[in-house]
PDB file of N, CA and C in Angstrom:
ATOM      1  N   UNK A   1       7.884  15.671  25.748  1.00  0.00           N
ATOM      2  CA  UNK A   1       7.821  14.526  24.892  1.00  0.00           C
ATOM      3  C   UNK A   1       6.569  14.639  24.025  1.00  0.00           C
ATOM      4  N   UNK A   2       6.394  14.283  22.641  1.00  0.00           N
ATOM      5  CA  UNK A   2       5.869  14.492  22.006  1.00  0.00           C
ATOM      6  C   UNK A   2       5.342  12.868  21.022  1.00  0.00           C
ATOM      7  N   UNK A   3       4.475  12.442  20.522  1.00  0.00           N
ATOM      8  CA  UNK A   3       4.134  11.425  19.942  1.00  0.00           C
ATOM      9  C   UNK A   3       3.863  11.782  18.782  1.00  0.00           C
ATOM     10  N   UNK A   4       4.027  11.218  17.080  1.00  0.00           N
ATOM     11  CA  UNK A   4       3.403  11.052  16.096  1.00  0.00           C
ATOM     12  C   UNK A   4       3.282   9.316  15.569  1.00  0.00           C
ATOM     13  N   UNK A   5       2.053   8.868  15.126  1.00  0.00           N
ATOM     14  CA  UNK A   5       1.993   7.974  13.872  1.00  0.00           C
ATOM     15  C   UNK A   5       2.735   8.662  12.614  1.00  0.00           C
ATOM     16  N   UNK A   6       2.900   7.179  12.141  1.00  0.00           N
ATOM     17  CA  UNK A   6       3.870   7.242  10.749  1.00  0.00           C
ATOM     18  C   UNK A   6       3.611   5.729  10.500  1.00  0.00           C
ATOM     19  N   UNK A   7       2.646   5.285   9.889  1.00  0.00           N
ATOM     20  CA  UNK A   7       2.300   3.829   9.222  1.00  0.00           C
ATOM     21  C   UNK A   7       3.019   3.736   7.693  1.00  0.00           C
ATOM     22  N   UNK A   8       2.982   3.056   7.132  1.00  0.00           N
ATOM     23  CA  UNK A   8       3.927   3.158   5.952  1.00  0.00           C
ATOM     24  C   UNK A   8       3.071   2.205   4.656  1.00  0.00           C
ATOM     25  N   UNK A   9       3.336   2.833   3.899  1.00  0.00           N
ATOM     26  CA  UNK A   9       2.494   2.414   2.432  1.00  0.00           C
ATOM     27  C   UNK A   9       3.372   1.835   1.420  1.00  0.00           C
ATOM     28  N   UNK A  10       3.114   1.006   1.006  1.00  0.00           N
ATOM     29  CA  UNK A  10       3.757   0.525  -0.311  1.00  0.00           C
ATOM     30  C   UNK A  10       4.370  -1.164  -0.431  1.00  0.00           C
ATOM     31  N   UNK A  11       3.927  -1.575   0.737  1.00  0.00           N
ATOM     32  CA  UNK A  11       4.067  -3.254   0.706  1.00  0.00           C
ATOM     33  C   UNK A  11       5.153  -3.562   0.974  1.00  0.00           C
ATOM     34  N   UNK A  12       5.270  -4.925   0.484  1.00  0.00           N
ATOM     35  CA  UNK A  12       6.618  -5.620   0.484  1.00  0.00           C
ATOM     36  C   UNK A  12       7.224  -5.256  -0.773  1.00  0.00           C
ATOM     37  N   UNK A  13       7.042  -5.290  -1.816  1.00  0.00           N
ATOM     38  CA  UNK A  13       7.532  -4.485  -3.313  1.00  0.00           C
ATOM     39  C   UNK A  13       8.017  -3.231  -3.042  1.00  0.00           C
ATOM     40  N   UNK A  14       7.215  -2.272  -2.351  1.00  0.00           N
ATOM     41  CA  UNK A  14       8.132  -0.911  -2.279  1.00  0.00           C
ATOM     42  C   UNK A  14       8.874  -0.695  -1.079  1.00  0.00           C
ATOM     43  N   UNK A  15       9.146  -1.817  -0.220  1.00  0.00           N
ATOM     44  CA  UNK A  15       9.946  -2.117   0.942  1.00  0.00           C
ATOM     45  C   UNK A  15      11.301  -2.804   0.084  1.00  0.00           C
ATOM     46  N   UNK A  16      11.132  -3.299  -0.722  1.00  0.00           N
ATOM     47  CA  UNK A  16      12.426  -4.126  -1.297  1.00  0.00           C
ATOM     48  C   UNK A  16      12.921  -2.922  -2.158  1.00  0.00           C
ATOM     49  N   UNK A  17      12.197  -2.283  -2.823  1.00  0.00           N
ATOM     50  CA  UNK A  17      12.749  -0.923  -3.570  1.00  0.00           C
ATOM     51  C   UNK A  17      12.630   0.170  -3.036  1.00  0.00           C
ATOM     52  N   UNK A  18      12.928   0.218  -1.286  1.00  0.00           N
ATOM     53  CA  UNK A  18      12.826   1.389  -0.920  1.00  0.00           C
ATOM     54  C   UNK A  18      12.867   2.370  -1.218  1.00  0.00           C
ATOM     55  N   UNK A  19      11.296   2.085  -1.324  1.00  0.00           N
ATOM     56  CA  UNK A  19      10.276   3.215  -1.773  1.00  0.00           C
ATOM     57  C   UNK A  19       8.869   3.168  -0.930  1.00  0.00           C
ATOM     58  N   UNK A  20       8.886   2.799  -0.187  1.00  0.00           N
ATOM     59  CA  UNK A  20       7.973   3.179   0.820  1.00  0.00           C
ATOM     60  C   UNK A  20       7.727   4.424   1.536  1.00  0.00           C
ATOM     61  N   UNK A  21       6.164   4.333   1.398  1.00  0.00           N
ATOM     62  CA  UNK A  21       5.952   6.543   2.175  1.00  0.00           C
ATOM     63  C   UNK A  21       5.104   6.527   3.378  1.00  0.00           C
ATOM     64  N   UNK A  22       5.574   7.075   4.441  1.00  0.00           N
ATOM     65  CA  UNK A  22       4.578   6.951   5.872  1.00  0.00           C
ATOM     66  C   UNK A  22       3.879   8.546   5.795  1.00  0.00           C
ATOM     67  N   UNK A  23       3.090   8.197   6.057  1.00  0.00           N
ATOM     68  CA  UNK A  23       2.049   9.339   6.220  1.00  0.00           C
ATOM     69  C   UNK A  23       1.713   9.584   7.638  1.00  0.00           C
ATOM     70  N   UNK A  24       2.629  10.955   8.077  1.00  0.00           N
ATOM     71  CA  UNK A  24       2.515  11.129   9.700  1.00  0.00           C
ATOM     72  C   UNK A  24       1.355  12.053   9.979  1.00  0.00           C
ATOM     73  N   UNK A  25       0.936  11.813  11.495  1.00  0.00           N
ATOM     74  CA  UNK A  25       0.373  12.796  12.330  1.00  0.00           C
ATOM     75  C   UNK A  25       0.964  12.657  13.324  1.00  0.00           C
ATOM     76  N   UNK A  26       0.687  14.424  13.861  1.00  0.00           N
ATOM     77  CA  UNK A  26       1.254  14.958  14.804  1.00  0.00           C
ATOM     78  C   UNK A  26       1.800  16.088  14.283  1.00  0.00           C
ATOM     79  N   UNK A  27       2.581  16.906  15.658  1.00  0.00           N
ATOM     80  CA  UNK A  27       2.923  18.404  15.538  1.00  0.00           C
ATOM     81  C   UNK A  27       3.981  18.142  15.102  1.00  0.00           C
ATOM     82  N   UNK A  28       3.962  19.104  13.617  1.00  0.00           N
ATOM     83  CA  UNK A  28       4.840  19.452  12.217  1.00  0.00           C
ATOM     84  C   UNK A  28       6.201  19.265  12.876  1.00  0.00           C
ATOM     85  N   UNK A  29       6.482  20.158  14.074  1.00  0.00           N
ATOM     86  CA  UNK A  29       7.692  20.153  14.745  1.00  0.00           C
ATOM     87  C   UNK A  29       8.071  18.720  15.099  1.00  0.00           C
ATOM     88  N   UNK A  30       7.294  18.072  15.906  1.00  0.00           N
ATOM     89  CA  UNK A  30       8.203  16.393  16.288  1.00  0.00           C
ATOM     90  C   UNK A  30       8.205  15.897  14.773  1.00  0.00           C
ATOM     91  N   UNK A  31       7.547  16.042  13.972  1.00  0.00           N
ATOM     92  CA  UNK A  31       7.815  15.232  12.556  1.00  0.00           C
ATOM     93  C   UNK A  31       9.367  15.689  12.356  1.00  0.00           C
ATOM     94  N   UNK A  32       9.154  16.699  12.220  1.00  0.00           N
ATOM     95  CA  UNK A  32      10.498  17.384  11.431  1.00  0.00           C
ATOM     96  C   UNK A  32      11.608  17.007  12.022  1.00  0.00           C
ATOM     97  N   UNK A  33      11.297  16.387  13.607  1.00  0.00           N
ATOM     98  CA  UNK A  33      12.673  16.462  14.360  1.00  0.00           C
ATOM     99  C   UNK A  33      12.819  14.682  13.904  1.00  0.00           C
ATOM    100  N   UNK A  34      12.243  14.152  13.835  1.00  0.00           N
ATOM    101  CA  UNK A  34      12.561  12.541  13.250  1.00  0.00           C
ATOM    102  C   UNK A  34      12.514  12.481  11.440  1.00  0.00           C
ATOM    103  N   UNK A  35      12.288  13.314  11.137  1.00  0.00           N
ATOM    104  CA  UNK A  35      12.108  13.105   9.929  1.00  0.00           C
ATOM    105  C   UNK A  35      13.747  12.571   9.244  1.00  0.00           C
ATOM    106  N   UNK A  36      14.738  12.388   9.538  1.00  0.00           N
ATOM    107  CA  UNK A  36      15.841  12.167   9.153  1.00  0.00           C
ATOM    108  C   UNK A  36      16.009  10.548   9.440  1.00  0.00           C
ATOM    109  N   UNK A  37      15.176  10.487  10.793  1.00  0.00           N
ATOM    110  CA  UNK A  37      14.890   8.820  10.482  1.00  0.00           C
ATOM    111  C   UNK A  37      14.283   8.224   9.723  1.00  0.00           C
ATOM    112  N   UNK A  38      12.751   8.953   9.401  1.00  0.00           N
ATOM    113  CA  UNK A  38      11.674   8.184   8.559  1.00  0.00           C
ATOM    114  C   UNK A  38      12.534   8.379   7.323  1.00  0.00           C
ATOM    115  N   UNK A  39      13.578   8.927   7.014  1.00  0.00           N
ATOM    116  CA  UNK A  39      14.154   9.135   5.598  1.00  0.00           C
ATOM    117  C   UNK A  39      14.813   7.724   5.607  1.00  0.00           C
ATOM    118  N   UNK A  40      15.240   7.226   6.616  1.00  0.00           N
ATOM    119  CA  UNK A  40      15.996   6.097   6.378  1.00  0.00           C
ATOM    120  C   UNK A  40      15.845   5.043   5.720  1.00  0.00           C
ATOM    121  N   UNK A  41      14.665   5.188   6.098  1.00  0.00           N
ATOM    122  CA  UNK A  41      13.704   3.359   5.550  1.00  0.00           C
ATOM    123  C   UNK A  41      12.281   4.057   4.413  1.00  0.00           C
ATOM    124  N   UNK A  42      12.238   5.384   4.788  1.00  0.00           N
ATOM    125  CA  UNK A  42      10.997   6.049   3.882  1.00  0.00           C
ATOM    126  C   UNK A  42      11.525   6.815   2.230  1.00  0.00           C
ATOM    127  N   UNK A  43      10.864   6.317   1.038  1.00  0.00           N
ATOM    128  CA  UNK A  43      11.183   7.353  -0.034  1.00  0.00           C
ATOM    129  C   UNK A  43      10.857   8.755   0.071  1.00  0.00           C
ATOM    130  N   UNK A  44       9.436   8.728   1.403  1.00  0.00           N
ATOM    131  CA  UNK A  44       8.715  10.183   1.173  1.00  0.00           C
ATOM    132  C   UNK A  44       8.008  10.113   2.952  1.00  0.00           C
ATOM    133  N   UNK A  45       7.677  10.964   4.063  1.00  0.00           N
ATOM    134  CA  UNK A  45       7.100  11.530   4.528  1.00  0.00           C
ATOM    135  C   UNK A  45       6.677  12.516   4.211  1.00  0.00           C
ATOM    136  N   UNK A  46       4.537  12.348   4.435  1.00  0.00           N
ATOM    137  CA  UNK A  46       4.024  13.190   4.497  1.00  0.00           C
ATOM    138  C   UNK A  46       3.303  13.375   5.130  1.00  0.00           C
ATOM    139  N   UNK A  47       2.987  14.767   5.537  1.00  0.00           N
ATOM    140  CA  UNK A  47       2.455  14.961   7.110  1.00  0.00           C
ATOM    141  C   UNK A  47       0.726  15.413   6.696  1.00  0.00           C
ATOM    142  N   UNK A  48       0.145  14.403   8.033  1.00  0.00           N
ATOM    143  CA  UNK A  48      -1.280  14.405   7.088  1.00  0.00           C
ATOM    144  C   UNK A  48      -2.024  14.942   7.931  1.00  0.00           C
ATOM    145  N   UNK A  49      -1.583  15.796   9.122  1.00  0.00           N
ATOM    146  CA  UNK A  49      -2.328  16.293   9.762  1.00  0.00           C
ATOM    147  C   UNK A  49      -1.830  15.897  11.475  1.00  0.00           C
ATOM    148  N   UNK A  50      -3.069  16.214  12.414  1.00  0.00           N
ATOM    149  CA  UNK A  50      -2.527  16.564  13.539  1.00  0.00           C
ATOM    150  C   UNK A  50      -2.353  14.670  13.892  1.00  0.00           C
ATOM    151  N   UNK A  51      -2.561  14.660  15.273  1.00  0.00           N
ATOM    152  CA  UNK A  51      -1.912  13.240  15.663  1.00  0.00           C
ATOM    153  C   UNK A  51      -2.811  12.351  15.347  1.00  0.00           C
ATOM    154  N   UNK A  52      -3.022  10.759  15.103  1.00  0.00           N
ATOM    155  CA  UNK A  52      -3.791  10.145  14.930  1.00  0.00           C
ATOM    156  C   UNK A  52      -4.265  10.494  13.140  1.00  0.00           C
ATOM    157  N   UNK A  53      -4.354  11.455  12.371  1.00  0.00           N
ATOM    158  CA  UNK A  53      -4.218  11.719  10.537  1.00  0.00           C
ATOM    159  C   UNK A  53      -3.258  10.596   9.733  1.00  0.00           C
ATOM    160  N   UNK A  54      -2.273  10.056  10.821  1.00  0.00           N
ATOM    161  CA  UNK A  54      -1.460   9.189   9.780  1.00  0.00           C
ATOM    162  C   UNK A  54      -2.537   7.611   9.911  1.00  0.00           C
ATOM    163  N   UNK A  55      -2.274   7.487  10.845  1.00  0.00           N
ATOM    164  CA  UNK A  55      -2.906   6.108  11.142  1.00  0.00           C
ATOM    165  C   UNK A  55      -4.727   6.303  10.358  1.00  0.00           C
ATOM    166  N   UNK A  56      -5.131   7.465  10.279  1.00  0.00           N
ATOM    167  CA  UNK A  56      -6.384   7.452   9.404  1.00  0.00           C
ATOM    168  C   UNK A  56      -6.554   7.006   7.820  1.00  0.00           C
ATOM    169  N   UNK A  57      -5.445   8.108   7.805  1.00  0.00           N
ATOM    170  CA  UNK A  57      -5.191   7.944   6.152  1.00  0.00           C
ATOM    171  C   UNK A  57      -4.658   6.526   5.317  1.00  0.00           C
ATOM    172  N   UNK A  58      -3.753   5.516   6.402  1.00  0.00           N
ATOM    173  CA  UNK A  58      -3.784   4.352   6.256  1.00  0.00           C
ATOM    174  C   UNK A  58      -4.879   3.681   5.990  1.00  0.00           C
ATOM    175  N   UNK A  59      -5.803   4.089   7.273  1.00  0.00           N
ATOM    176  CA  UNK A  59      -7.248   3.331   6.748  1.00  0.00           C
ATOM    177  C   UNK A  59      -8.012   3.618   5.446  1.00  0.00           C
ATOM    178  N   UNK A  60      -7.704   4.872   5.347  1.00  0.00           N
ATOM    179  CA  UNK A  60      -8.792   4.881   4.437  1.00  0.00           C
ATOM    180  C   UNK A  60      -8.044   4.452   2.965  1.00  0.00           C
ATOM    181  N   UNK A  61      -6.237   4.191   2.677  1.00  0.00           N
ATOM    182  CA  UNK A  61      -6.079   3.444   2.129  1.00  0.00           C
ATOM    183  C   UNK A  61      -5.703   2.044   1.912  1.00  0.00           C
ATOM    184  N   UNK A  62      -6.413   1.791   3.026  1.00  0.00           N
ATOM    185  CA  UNK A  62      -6.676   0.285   2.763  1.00  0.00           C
ATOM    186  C   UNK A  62      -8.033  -0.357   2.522  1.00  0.00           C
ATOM    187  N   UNK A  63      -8.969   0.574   3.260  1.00  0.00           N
ATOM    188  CA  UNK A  63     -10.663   0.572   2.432  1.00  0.00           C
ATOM    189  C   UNK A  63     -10.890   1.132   1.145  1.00  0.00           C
ATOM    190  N   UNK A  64      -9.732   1.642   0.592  1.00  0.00           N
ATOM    191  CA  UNK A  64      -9.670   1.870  -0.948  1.00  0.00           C
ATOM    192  C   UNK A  64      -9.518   0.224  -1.438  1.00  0.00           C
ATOM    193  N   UNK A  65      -8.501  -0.107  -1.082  1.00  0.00           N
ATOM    194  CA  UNK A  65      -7.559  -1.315  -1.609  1.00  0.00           C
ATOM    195  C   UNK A  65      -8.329  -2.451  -1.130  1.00  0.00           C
ATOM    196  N   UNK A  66      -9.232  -2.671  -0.532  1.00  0.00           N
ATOM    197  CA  UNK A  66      -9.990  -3.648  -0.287  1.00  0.00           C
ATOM    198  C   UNK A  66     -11.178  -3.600  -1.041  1.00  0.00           C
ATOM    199  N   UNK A  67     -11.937  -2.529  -1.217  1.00  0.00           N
ATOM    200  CA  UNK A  67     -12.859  -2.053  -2.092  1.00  0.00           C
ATOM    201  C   UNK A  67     -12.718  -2.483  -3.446  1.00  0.00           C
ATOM    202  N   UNK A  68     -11.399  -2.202  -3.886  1.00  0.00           N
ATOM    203  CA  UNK A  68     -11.068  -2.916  -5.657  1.00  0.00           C
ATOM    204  C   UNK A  68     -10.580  -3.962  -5.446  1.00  0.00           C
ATOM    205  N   UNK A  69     -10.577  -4.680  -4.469  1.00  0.00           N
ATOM    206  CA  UNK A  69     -10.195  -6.519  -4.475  1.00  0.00           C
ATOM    207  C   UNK A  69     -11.368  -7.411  -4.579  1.00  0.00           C
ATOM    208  N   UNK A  70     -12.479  -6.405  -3.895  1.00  0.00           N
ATOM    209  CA  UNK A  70     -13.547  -7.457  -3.785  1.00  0.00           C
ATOM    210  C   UNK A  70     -14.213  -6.683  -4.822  1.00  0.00           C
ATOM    211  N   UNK A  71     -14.433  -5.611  -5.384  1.00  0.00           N
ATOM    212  CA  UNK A  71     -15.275  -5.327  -6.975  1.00  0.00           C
ATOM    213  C   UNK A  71     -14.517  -6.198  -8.073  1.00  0.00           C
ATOM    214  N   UNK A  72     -13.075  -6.432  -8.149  1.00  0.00           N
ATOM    215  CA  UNK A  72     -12.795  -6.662  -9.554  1.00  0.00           C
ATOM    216  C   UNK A  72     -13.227  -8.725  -8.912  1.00  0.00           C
ATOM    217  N   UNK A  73     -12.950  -8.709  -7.432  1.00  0.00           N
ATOM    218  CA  UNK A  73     -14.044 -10.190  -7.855  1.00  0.00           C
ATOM    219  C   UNK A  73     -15.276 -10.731  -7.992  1.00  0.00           C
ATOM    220  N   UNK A  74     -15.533  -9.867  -7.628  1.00  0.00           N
ATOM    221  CA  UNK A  74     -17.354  -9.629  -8.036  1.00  0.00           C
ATOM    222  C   UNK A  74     -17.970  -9.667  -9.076  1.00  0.00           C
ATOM    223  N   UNK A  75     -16.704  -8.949  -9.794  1.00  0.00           N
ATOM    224  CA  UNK A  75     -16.895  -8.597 -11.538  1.00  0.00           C
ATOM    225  C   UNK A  75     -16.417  -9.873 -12.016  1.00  0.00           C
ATOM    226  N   UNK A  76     -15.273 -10.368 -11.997  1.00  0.00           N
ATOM    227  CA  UNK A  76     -14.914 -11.435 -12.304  1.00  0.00           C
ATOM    228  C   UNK A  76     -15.587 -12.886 -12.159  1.00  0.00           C
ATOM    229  N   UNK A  77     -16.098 -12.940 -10.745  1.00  0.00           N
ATOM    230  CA  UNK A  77     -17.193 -14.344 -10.469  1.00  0.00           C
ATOM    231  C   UNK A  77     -18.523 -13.919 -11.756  1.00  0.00           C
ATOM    232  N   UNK A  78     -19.065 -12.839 -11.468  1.00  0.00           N
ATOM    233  CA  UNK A  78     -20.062 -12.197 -12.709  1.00  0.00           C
ATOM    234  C   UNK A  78     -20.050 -12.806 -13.662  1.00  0.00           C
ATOM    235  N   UNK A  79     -18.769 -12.279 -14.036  1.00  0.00           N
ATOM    236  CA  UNK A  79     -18.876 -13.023 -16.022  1.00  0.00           C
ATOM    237  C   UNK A  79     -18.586 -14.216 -16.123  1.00  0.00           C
ATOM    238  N   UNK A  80     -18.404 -14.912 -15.146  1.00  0.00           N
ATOM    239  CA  UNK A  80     -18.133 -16.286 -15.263  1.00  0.00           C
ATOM    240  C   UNK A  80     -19.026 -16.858 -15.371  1.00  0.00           C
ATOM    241  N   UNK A  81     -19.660 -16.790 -14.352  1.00  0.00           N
ATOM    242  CA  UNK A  81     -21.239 -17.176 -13.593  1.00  0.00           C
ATOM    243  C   UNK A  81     -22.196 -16.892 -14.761  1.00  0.00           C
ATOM    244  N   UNK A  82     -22.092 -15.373 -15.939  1.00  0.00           N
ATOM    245  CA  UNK A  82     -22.415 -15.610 -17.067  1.00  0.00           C
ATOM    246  C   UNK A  82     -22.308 -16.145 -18.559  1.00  0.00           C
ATOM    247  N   UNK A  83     -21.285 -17.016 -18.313  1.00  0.00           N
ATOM    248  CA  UNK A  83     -20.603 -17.682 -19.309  1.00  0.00           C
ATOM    249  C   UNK A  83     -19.663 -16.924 -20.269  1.00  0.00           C
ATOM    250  N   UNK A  84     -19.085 -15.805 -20.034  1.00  0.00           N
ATOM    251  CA  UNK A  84     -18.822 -15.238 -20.175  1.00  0.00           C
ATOM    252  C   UNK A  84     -17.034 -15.912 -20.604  1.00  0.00           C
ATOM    253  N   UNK A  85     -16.226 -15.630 -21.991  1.00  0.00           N
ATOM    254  CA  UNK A  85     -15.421 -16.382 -21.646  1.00  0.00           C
ATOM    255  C   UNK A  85     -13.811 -15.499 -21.039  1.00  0.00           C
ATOM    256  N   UNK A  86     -13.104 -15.900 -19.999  1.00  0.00           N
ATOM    257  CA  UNK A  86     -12.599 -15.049 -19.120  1.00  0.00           C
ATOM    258  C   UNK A  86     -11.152 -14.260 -19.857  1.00  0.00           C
ATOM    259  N   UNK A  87     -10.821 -15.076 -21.122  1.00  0.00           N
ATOM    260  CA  UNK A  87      -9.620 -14.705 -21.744  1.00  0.00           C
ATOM    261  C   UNK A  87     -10.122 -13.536 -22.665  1.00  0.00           C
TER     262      UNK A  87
END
């Protein structure tokens, strides 16, 4: 028996246009042997390395995606806060 992560990217928007992509870890071989499932509900598996790489790469895109939520409000409170006018 064999284990991989496979977290899945693309929200509720690319869940309704299935188009959602999981980014697995684990050995290439158990991917490959489910990979006909992740096709089901996935536009794309890609294999990001050994076990525990999928569930990373999630993180680190979601500390992307959190990173430009709180800069563009940062930026945004900014120019306000400088009278700045927002239109």
């Amino acid at each position: 028996m064999q284990s991989i992560d496979a977290p899945v990217s693309g929200g509720d928007v690319g869940a309704k246009a299935g188009r959602v992509i999981t980014m697995t870890g684990g050995d290439k071989e158990a991917i490959d042997s489910v990979r006909p499932l992740l096709g089901a509900y996935c536009f794309d598996v890609a294999h990001m390395g050994s076990a525990g790489a999928g569930q990373s790469t999630k993180l680190v895109n979601q500390m992307m995606i959190a990173n430009i939520l709180v800069g563009t409000c940062e930026a945004l409170l900014f120019g306000h806060k400088s009278g700045l006018d927002a239109s």
